[in-house]
N, C-alpha and C. Protein backbone atom coordinates (compact mmCIF):
# COMPACT_ATOMS: atom_id res chain seq x y z
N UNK A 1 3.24 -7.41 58.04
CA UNK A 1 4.24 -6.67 57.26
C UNK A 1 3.95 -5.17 57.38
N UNK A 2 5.03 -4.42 57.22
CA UNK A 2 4.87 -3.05 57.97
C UNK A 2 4.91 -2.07 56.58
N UNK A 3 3.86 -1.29 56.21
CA UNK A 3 4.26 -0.47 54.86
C UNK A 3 5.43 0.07 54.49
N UNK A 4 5.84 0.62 54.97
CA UNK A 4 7.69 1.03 55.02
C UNK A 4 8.14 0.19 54.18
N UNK A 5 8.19 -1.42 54.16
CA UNK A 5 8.80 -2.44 53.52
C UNK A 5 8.37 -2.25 52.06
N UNK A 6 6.87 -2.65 52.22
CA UNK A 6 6.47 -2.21 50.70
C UNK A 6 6.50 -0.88 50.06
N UNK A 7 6.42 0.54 50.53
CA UNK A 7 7.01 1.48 50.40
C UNK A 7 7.90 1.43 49.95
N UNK A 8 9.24 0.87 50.17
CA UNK A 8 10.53 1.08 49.85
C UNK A 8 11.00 1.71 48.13
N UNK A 9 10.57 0.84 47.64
CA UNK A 9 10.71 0.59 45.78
C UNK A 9 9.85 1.67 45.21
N UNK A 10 9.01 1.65 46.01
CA UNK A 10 7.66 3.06 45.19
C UNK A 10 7.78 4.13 45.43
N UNK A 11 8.77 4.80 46.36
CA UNK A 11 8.44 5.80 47.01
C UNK A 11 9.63 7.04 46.19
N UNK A 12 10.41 6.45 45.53
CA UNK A 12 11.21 7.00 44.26
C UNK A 12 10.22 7.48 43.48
N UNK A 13 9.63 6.58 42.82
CA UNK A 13 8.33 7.02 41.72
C UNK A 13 7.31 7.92 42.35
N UNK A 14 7.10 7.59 43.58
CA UNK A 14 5.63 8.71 43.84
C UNK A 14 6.84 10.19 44.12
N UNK A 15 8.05 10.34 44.48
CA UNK A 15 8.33 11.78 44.90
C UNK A 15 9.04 12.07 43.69
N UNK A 16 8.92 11.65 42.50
CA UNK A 16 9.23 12.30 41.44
C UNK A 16 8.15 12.32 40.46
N UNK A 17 7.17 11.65 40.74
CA UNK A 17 6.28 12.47 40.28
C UNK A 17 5.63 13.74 41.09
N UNK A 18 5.38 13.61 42.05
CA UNK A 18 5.17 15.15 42.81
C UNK A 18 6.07 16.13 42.24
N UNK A 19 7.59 15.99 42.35
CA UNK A 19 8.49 17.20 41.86
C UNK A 19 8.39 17.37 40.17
N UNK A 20 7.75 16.42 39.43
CA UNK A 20 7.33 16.56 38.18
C UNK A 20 6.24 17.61 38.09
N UNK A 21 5.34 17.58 38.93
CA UNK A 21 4.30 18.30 39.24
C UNK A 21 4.77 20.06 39.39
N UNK A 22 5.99 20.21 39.96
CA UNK A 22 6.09 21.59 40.08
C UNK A 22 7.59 21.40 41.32
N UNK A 23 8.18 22.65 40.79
CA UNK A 23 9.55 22.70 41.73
C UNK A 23 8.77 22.92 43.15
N UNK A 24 9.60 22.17 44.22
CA UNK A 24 9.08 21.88 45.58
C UNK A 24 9.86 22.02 46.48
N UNK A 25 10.65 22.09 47.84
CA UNK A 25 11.58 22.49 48.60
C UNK A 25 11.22 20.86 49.57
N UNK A 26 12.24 19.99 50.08
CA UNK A 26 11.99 19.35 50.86
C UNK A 26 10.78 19.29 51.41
N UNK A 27 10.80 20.28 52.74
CA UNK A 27 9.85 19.79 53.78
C UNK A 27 8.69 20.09 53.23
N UNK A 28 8.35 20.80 52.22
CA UNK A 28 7.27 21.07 51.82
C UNK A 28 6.66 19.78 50.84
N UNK A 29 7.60 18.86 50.63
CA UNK A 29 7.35 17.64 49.88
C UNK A 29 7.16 16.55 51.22
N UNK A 30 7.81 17.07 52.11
CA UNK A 30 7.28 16.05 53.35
C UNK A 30 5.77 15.90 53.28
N UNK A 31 5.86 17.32 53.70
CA UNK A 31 3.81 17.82 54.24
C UNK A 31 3.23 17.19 53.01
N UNK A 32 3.34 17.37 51.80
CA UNK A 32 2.83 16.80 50.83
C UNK A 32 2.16 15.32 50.51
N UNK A 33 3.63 14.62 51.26
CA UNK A 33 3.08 13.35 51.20
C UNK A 33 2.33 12.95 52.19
N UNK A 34 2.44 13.53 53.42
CA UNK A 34 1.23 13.41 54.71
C UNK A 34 0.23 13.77 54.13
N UNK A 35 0.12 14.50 53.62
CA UNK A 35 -1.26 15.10 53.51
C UNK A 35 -1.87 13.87 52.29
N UNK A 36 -1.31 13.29 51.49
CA UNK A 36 -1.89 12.67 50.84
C UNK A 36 -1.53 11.23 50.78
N UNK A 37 -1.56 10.82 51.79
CA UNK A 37 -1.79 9.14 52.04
C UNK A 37 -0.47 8.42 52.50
N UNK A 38 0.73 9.40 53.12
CA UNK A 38 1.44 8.78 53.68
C UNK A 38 1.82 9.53 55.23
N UNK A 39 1.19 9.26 56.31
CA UNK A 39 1.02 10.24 57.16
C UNK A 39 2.13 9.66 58.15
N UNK A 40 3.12 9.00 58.02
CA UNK A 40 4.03 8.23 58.40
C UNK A 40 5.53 9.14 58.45
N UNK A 41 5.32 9.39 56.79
CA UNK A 41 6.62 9.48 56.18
C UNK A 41 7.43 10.89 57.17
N UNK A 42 9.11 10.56 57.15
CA UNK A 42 9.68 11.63 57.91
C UNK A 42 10.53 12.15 57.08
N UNK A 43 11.09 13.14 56.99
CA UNK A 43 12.15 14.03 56.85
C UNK A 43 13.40 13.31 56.66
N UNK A 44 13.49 12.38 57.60
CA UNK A 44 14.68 11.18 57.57
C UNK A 44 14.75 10.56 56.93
N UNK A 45 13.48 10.01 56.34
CA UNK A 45 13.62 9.28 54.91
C UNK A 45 13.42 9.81 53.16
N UNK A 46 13.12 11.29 53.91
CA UNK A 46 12.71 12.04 52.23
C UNK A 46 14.07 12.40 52.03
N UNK A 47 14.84 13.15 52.59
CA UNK A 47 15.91 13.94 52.42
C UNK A 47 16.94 13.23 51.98
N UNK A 48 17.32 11.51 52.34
CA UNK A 48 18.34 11.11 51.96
C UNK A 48 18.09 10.78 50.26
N UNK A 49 16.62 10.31 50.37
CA UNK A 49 16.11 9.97 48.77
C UNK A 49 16.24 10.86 48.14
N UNK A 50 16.29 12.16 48.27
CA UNK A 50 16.33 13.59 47.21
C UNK A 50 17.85 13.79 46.95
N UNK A 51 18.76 12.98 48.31
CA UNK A 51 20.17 13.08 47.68
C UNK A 51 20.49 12.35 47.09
N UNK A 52 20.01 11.00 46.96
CA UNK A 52 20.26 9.89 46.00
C UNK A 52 19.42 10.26 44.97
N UNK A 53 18.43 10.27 44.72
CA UNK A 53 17.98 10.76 43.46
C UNK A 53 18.78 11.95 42.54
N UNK A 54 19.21 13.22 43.18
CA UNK A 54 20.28 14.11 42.87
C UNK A 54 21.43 13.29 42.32
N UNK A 55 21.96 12.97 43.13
CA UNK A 55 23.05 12.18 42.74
C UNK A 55 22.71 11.08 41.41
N UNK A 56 21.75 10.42 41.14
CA UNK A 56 21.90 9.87 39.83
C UNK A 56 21.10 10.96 38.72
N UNK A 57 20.93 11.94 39.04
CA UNK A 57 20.62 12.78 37.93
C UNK A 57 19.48 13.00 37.61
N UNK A 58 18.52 12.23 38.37
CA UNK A 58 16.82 12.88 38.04
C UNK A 58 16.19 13.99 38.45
N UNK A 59 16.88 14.26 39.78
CA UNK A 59 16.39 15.64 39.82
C UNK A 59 17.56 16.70 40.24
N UNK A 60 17.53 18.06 39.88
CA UNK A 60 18.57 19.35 39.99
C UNK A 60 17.93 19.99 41.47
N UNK A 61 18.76 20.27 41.82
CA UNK A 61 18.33 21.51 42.55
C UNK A 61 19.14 23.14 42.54
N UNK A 62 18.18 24.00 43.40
CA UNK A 62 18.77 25.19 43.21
C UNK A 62 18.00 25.97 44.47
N UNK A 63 19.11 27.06 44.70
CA UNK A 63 18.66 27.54 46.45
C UNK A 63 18.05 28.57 45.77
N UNK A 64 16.72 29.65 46.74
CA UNK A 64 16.04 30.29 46.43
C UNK A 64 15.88 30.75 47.45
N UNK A 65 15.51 31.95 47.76
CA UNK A 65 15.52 32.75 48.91
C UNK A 65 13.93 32.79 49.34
N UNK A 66 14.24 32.85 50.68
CA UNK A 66 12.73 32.20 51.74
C UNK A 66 12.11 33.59 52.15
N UNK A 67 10.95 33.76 52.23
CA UNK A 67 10.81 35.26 53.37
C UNK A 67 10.55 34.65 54.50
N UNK A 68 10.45 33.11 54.67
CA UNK A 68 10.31 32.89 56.15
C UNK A 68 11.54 32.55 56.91
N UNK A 69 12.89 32.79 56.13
CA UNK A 69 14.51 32.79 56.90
C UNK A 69 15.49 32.37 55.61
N UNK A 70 16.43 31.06 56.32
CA UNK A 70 17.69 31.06 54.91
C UNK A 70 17.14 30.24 53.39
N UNK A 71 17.80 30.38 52.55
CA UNK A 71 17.36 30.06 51.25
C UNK A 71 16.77 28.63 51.40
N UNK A 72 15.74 28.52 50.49
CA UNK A 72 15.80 26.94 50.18
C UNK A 72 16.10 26.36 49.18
N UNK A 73 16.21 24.86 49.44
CA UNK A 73 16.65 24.18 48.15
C UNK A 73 15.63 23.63 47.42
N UNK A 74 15.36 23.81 46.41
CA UNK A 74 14.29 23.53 45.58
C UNK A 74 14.70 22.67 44.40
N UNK A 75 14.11 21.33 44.35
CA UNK A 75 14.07 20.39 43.68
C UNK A 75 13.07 20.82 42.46
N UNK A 76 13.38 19.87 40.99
CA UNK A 76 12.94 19.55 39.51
C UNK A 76 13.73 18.68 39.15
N UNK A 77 12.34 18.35 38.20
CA UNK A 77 12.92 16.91 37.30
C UNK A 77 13.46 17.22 36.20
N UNK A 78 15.00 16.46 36.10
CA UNK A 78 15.93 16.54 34.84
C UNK A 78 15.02 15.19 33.78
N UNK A 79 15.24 15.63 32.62
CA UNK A 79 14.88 14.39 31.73
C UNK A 79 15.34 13.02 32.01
N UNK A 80 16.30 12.87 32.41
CA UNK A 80 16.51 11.44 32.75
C UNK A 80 15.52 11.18 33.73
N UNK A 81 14.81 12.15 34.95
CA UNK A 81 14.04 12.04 35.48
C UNK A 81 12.92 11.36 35.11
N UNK A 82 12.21 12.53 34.31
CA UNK A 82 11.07 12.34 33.43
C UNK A 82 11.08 10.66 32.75
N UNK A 83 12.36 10.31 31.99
CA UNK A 83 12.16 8.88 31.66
C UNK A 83 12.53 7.95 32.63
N UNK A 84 12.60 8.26 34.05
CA UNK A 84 12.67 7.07 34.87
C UNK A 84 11.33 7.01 35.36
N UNK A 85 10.61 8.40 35.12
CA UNK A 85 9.33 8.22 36.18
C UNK A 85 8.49 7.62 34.97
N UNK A 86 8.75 7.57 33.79
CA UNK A 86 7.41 7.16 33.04
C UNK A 86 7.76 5.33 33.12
N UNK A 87 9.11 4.94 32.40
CA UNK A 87 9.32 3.60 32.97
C UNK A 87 8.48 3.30 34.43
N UNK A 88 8.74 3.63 35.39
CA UNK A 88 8.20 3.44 36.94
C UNK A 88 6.71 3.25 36.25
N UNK A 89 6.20 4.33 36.17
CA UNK A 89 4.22 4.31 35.76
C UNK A 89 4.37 3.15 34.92
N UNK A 90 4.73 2.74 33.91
CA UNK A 90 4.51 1.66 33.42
C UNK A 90 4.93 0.00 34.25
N UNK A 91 5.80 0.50 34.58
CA UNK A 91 6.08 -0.70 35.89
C UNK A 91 4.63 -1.01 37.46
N UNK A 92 4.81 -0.02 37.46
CA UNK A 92 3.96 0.09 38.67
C UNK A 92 2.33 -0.44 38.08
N UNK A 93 2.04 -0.33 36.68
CA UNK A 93 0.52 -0.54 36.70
C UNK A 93 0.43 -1.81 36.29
N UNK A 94 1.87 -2.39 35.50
CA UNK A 94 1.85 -3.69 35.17
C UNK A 94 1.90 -4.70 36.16
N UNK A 95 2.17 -4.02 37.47
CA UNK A 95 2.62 -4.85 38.42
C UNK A 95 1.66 -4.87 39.20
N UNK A 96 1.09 -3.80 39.78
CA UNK A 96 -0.17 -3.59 40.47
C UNK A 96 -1.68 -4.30 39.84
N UNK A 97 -1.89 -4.73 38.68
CA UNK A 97 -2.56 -5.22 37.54
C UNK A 97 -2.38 -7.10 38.13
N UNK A 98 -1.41 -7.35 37.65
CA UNK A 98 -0.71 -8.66 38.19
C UNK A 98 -0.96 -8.59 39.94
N UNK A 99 -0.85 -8.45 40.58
CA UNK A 99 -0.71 -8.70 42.28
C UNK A 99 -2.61 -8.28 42.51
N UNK A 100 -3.13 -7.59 41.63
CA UNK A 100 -4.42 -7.38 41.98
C UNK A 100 -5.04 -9.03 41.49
N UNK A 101 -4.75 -9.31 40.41
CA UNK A 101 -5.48 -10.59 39.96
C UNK A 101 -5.45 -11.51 40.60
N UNK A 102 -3.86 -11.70 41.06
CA UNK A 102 -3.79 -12.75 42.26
C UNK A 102 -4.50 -12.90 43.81
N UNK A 103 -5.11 -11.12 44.32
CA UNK A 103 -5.35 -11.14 45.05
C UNK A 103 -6.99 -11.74 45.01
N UNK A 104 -7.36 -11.41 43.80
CA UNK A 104 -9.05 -11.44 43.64
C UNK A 104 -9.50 -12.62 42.88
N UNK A 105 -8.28 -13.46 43.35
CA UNK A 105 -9.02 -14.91 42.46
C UNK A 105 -9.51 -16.07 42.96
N UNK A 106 -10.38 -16.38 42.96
CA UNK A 106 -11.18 -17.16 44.26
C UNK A 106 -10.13 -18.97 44.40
């Protein structure tokens, strides 16, 4: 089974908590997640998630001017955000909790 698959469902929750962390511009949320344990992930799959996420309202954006060329768009979490990502953390540890027990039971 290829991580991507299992990725799929989590990868909402881990890039809103990063943009919880601090307003972020796309590609700079790319590098982000390479750098910290997803050295896979592309541009192709962040960018459509930041428009679907936009689109249901967890996160805003707003353009900001670059000194390295045209503006960027810079993502934050709206409150509906904030309460989807804490639901998620509570999902994710109840679940990860459960699939660990099963894995470690002789």
């Amino acid at each position: 089974m290829k991580e991507t698959q299992l990725l799929k469902g989590v990868l909402d929750g881990c890039v809103l908590k990063v943009i919880g962390k601090r307003e972020i511009y796309g590609y700079e949320l790319v590098q982000y997640l390479k750098e910290n344990g997803f050295p896979t992930i592309v541009g192709g799959t962040v960018y459509p998630l930041l428009q679907k996420l936009e689109k249901q309202g967890l996160i805003v954006s707003r353009l900001k001017p670059s000194k390295e060329g045209p503006d960027r768009k810079y993502f934050s979490l709206t409150n509906d955000g904030s309460i989807y990502l804490e639901e998620f953390t509570v999902q994710w540890y109840g679940l990860t909790e459960k699939v660990q027990h099963i894995l470690e039971e002789e």
